[in-house]
PDB file of N, CA and C in Angstrom:
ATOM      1  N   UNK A   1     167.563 165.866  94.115  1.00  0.00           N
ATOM      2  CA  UNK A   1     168.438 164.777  93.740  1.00  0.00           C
ATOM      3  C   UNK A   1     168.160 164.311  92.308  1.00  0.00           C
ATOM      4  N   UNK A   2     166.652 164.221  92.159  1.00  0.00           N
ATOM      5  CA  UNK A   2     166.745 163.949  90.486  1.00  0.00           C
ATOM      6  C   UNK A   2     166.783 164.764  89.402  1.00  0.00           C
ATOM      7  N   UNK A   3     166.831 166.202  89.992  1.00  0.00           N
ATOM      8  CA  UNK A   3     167.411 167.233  89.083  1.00  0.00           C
ATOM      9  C   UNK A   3     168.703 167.280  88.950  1.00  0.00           C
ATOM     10  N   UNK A   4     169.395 166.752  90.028  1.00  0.00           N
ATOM     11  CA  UNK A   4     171.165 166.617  89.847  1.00  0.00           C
ATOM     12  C   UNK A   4     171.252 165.425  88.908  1.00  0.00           C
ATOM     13  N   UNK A   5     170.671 164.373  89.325  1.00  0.00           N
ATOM     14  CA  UNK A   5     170.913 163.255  88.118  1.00  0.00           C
ATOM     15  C   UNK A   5     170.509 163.114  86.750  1.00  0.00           C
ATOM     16  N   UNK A   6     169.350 164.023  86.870  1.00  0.00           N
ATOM     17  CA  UNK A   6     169.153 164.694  84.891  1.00  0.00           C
ATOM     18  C   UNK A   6     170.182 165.108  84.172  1.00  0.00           C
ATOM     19  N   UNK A   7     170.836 166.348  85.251  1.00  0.00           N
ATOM     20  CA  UNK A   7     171.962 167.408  84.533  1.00  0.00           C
ATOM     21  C   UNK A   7     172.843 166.346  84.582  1.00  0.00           C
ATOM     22  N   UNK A   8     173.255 165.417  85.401  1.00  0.00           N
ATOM     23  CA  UNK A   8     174.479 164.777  85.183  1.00  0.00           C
ATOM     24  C   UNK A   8     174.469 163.850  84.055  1.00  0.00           C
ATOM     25  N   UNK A   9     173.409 163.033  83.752  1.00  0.00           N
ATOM     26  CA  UNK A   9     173.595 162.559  82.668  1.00  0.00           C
ATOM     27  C   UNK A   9     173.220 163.276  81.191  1.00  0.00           C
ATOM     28  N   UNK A  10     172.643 164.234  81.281  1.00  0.00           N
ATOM     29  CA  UNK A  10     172.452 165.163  79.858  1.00  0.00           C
ATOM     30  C   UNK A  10     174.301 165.841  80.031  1.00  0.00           C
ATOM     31  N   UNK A  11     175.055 166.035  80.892  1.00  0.00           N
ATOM     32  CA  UNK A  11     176.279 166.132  80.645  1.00  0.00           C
ATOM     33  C   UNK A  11     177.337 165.043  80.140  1.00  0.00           C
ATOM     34  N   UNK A  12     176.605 163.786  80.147  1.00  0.00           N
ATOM     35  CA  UNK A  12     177.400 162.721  80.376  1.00  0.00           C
ATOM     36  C   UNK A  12     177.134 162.114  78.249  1.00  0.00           C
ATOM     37  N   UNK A  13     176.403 163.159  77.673  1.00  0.00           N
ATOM     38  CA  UNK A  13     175.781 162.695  76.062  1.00  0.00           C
ATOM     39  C   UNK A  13     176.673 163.453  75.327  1.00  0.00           C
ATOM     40  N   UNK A  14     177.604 164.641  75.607  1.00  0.00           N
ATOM     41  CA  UNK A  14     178.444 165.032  74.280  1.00  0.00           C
ATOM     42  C   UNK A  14     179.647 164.730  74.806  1.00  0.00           C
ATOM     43  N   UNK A  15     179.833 163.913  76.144  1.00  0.00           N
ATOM     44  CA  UNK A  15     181.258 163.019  76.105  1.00  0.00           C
ATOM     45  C   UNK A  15     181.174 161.592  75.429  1.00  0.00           C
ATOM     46  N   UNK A  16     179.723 161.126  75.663  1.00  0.00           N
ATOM     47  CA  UNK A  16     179.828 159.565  74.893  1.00  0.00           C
ATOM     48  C   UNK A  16     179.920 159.905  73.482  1.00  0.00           C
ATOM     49  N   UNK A  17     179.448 160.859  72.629  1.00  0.00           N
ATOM     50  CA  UNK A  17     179.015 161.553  71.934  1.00  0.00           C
ATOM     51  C   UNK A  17     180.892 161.831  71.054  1.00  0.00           C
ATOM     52  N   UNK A  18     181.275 162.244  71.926  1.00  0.00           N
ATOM     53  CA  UNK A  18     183.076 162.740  71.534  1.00  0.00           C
ATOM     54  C   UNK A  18     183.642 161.394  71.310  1.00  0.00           C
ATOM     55  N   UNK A  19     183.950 160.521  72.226  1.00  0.00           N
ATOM     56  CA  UNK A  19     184.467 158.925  71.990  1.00  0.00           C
ATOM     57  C   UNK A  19     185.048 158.349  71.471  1.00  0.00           C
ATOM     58  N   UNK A  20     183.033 158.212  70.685  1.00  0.00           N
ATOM     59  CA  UNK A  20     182.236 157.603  69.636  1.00  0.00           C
ATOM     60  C   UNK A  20     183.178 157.485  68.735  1.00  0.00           C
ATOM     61  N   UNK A  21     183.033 159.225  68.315  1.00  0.00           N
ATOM     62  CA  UNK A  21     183.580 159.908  67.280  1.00  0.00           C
ATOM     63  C   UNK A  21     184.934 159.685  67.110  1.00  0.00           C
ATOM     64  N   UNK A  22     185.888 160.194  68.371  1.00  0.00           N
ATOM     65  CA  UNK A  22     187.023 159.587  67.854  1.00  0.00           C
ATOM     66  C   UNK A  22     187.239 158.133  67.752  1.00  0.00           C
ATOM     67  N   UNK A  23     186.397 157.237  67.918  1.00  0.00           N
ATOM     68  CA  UNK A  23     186.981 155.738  67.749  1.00  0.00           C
ATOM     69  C   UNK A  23     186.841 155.665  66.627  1.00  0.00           C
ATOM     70  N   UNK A  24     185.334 155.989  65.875  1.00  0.00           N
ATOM     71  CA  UNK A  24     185.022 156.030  64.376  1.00  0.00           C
ATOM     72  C   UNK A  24     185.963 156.589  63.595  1.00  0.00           C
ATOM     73  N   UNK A  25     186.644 157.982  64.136  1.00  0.00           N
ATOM     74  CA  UNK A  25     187.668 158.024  62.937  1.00  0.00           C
ATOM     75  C   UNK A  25     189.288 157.974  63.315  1.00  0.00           C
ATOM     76  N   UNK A  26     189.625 157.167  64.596  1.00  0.00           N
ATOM     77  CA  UNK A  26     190.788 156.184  64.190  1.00  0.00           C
ATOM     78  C   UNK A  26     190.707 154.852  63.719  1.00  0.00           C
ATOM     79  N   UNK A  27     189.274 154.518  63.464  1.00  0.00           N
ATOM     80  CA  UNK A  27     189.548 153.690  62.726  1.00  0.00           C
ATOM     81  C   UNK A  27     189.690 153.603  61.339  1.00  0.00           C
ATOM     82  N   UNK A  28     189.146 155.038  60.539  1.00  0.00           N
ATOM     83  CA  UNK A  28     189.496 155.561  59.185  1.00  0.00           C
ATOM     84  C   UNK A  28     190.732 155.801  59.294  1.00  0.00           C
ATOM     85  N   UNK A  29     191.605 156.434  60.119  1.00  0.00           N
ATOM     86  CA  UNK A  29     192.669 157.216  60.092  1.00  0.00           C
ATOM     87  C   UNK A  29     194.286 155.776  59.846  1.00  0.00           C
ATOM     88  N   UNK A  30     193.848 155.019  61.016  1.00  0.00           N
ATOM     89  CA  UNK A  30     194.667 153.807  61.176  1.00  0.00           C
ATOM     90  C   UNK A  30     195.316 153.380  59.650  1.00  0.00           C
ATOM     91  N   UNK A  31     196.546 153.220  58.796  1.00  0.00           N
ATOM     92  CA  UNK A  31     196.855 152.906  57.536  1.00  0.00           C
ATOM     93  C   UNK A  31     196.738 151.178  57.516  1.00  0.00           C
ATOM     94  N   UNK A  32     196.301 151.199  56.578  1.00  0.00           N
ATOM     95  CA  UNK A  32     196.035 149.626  55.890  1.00  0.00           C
ATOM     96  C   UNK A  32     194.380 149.758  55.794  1.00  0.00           C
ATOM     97  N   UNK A  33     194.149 148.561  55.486  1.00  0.00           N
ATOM     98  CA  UNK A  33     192.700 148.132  54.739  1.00  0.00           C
ATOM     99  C   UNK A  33     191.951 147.010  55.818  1.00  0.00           C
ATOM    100  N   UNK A  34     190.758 147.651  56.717  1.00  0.00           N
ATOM    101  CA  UNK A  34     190.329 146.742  57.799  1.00  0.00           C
ATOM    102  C   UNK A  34     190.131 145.415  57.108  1.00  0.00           C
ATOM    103  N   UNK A  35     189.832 145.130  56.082  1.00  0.00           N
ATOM    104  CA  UNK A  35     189.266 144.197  55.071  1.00  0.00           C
ATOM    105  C   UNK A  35     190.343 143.288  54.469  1.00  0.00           C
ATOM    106  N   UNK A  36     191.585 143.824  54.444  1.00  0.00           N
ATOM    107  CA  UNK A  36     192.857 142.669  54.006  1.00  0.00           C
ATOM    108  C   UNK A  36     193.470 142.270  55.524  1.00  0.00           C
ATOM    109  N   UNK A  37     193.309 143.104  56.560  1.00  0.00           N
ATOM    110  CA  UNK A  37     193.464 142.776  57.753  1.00  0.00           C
ATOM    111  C   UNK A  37     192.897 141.427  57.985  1.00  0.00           C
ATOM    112  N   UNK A  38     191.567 140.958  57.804  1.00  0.00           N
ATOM    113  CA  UNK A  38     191.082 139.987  58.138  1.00  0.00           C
ATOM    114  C   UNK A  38     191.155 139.105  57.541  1.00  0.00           C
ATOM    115  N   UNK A  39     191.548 139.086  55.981  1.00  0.00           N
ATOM    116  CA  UNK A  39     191.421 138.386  55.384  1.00  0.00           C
ATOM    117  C   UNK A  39     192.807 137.747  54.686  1.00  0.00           C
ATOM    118  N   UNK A  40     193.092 136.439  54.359  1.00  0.00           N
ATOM    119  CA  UNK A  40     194.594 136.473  54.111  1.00  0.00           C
ATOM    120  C   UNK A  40     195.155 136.962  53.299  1.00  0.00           C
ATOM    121  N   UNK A  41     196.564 136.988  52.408  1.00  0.00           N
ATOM    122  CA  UNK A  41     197.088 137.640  51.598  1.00  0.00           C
ATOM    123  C   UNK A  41     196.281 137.431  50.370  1.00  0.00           C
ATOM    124  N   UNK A  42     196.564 136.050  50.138  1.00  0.00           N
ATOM    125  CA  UNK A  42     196.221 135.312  48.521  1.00  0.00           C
ATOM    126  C   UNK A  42     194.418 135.418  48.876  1.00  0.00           C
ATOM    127  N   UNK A  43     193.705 136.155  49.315  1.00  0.00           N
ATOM    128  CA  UNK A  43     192.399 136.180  48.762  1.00  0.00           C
ATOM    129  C   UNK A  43     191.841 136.829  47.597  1.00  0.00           C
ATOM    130  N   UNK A  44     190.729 136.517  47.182  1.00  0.00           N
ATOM    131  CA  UNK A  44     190.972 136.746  45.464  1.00  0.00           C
ATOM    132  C   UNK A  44     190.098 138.278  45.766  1.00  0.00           C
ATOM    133  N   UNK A  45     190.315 139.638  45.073  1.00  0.00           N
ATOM    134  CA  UNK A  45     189.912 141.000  45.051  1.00  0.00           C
ATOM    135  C   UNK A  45     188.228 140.636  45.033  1.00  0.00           C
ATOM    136  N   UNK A  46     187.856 139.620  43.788  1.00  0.00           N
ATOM    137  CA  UNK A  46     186.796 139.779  44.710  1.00  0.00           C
ATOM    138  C   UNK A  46     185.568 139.631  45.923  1.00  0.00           C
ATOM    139  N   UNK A  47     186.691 138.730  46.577  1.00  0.00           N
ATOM    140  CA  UNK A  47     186.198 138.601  48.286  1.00  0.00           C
ATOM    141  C   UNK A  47     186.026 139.642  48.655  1.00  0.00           C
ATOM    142  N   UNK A  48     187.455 140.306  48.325  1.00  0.00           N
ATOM    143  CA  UNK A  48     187.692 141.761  49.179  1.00  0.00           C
ATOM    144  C   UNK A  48     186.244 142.980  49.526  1.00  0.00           C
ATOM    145  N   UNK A  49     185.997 143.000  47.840  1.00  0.00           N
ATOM    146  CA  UNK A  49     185.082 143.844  47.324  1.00  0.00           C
ATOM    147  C   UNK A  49     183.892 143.399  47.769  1.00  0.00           C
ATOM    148  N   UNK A  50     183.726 141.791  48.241  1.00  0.00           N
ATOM    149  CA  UNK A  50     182.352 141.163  48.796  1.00  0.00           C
ATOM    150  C   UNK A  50     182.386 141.672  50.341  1.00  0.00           C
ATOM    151  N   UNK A  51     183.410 141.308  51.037  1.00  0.00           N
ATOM    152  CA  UNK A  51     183.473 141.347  52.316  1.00  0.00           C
ATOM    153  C   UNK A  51     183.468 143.448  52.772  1.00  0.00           C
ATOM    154  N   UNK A  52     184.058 143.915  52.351  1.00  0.00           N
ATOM    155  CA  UNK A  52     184.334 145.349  51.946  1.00  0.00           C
ATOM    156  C   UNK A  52     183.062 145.727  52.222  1.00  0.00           C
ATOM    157  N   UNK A  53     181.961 145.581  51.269  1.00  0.00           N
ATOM    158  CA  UNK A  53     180.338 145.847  50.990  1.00  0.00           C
ATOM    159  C   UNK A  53     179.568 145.152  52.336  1.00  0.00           C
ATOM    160  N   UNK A  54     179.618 143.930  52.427  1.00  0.00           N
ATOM    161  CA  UNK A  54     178.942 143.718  53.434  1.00  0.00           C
ATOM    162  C   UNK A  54     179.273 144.171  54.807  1.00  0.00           C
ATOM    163  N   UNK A  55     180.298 144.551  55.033  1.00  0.00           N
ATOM    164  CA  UNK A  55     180.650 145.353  56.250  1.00  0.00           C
ATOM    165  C   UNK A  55     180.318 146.923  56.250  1.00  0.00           C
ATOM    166  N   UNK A  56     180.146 147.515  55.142  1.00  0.00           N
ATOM    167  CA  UNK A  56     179.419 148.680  54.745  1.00  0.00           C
ATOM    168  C   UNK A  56     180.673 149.456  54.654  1.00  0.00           C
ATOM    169  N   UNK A  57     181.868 149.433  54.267  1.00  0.00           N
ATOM    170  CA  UNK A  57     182.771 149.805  54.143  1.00  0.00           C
ATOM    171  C   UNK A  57     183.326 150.292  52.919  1.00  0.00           C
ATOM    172  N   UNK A  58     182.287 150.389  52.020  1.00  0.00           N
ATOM    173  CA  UNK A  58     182.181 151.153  50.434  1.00  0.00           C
ATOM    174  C   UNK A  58     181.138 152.047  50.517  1.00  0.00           C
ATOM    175  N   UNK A  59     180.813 152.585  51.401  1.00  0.00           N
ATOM    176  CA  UNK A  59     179.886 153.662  51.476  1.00  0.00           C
ATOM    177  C   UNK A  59     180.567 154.806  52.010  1.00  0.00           C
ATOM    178  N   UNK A  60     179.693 155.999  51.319  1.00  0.00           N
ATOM    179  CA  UNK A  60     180.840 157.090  51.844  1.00  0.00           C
ATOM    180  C   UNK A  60     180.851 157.626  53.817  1.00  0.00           C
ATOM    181  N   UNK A  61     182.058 158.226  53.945  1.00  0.00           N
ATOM    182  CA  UNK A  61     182.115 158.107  55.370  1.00  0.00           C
ATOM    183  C   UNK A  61     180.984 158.611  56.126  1.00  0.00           C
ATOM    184  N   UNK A  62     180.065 159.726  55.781  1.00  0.00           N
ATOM    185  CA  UNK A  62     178.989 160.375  56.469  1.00  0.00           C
ATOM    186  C   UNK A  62     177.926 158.958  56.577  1.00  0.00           C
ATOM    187  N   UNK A  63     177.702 158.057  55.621  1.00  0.00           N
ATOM    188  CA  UNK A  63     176.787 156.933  55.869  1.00  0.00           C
ATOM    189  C   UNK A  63     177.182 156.263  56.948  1.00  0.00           C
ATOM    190  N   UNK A  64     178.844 155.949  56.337  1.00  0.00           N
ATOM    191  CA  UNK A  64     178.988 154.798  57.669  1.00  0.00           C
ATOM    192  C   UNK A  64     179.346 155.592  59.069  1.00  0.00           C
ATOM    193  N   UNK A  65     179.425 156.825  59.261  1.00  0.00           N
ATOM    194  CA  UNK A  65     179.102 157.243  60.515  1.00  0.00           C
ATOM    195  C   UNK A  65     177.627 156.889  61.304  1.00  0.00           C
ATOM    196  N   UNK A  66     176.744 157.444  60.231  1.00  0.00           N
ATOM    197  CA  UNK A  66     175.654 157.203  60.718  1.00  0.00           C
ATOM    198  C   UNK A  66     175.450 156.062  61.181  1.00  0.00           C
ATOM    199  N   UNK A  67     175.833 155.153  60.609  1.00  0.00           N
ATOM    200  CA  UNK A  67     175.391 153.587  60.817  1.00  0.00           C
ATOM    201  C   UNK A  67     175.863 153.234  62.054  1.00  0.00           C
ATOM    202  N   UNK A  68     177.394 153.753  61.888  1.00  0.00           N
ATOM    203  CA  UNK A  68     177.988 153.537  63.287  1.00  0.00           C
ATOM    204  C   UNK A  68     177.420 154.092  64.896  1.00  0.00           C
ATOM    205  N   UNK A  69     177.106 155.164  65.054  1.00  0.00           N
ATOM    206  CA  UNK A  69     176.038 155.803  65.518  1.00  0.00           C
ATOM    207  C   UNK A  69     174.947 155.192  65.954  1.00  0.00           C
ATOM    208  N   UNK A  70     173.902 155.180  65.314  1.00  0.00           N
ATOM    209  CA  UNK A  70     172.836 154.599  65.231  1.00  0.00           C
ATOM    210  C   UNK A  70     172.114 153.243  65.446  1.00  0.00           C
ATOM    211  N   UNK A  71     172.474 152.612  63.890  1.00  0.00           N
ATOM    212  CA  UNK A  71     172.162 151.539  63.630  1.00  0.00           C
ATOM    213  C   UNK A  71     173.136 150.637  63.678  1.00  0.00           C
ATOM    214  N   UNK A  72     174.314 150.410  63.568  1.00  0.00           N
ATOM    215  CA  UNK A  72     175.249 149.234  64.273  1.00  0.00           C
ATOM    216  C   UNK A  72     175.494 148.533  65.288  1.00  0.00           C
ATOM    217  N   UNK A  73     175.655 149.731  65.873  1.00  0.00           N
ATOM    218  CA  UNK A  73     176.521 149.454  67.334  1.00  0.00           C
ATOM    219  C   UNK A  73     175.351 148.981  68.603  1.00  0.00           C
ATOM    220  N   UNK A  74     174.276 149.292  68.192  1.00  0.00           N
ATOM    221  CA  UNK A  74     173.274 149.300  69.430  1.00  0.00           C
ATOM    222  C   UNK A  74     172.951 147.355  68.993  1.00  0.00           C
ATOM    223  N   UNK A  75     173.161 147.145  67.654  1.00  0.00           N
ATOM    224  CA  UNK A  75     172.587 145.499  67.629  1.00  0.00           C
ATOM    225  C   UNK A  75     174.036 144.825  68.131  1.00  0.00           C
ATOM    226  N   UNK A  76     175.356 145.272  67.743  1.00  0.00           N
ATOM    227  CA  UNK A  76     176.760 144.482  67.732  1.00  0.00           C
ATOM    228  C   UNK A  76     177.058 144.105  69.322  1.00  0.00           C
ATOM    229  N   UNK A  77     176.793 145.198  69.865  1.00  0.00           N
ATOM    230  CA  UNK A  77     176.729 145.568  71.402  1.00  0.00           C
ATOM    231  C   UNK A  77     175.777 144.546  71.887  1.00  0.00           C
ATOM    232  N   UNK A  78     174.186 144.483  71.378  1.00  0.00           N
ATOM    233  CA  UNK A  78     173.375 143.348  72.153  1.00  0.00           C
ATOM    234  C   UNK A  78     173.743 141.863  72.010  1.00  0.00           C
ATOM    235  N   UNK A  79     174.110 141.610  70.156  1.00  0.00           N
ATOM    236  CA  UNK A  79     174.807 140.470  69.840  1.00  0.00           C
ATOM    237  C   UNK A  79     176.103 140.020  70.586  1.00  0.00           C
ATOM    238  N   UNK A  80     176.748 140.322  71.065  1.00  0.00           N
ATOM    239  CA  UNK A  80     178.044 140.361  71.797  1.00  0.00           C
ATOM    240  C   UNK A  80     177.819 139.919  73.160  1.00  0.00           C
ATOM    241  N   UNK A  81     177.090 140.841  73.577  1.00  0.00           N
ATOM    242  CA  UNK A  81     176.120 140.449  75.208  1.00  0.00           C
ATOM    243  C   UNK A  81     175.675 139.315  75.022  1.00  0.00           C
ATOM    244  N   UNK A  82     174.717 139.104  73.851  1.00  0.00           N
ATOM    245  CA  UNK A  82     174.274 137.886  74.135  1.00  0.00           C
ATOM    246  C   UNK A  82     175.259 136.437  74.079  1.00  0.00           C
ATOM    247  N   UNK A  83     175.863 136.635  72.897  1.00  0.00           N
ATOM    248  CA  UNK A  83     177.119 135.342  72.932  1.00  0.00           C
ATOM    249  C   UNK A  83     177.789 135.083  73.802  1.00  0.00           C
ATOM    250  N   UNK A  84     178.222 136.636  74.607  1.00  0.00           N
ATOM    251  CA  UNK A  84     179.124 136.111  75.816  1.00  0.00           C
ATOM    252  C   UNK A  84     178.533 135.707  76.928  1.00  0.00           C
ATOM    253  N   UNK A  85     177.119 136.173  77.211  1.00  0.00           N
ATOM    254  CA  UNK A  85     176.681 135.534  78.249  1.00  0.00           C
ATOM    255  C   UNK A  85     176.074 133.848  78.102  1.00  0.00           C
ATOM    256  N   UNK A  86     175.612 133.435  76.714  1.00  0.00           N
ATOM    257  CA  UNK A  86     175.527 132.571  76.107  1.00  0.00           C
ATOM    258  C   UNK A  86     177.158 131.039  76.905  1.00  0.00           C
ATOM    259  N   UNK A  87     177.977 131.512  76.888  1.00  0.00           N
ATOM    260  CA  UNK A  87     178.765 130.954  77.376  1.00  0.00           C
ATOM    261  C   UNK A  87     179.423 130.829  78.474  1.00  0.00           C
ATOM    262  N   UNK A  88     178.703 131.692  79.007  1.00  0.00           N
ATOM    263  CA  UNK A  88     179.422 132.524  80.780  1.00  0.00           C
ATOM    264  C   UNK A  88     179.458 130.907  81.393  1.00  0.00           C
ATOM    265  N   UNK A  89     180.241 130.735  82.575  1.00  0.00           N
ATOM    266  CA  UNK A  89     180.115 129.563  83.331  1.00  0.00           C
ATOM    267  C   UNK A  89     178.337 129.483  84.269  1.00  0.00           C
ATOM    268  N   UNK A  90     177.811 130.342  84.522  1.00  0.00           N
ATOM    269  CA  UNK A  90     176.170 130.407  84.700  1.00  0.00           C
ATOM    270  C   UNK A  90     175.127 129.903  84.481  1.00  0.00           C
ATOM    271  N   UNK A  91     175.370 129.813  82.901  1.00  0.00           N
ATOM    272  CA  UNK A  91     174.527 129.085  81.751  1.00  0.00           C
ATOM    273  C   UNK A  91     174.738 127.642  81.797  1.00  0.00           C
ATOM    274  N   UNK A  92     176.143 127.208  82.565  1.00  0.00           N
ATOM    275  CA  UNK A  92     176.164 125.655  82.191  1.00  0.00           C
ATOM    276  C   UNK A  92     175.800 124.861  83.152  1.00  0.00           C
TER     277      UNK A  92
END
């Protein structure tokens, strides 16, 4: 039984693995600018270029894969958990 549940989840790493990947690049692919999306029309270019950078979104795409991958998603994911449970009806 725990040799079936090894193989099943070492099968279950180049589908999370695929996803990933395509979420990461519809979100390159998607037309417009994630960064004027959020931000209103009349903001001045260089917000843009501030907000742009700090989202890591001036780095070339192999970085911000990685990041995405790696180092992003595993803190955005815990941060998220935590806020929402932070407010759950549980907590009050």
């Amino acid at each position: 039984m725990v040799r079936y549940l090894f193989k099943r989840f070492l099968l279950t790493l180049p589908a999370l693995w695929l996803v990933l990947t395509l979420v990461f690049l519809m979100i390159h692919i998607v037309p417009g600018d994630p960064v004027e999306q959020m931000l209103d029309e009349g903001t001045a270019p260089g917000q843009l270029t501030q907000l742009s950078h700090a989202l890591g979104l001036d780095l070339p795409l192999r970085t911000q894969y990685g990041h995405y991958l790696w180092a992003t998603r595993p803190r955005r994911s815990w941060a998220i958990l935590q806020v929402s449970s932070a407010g759950s009806p549980n907590n009050i």
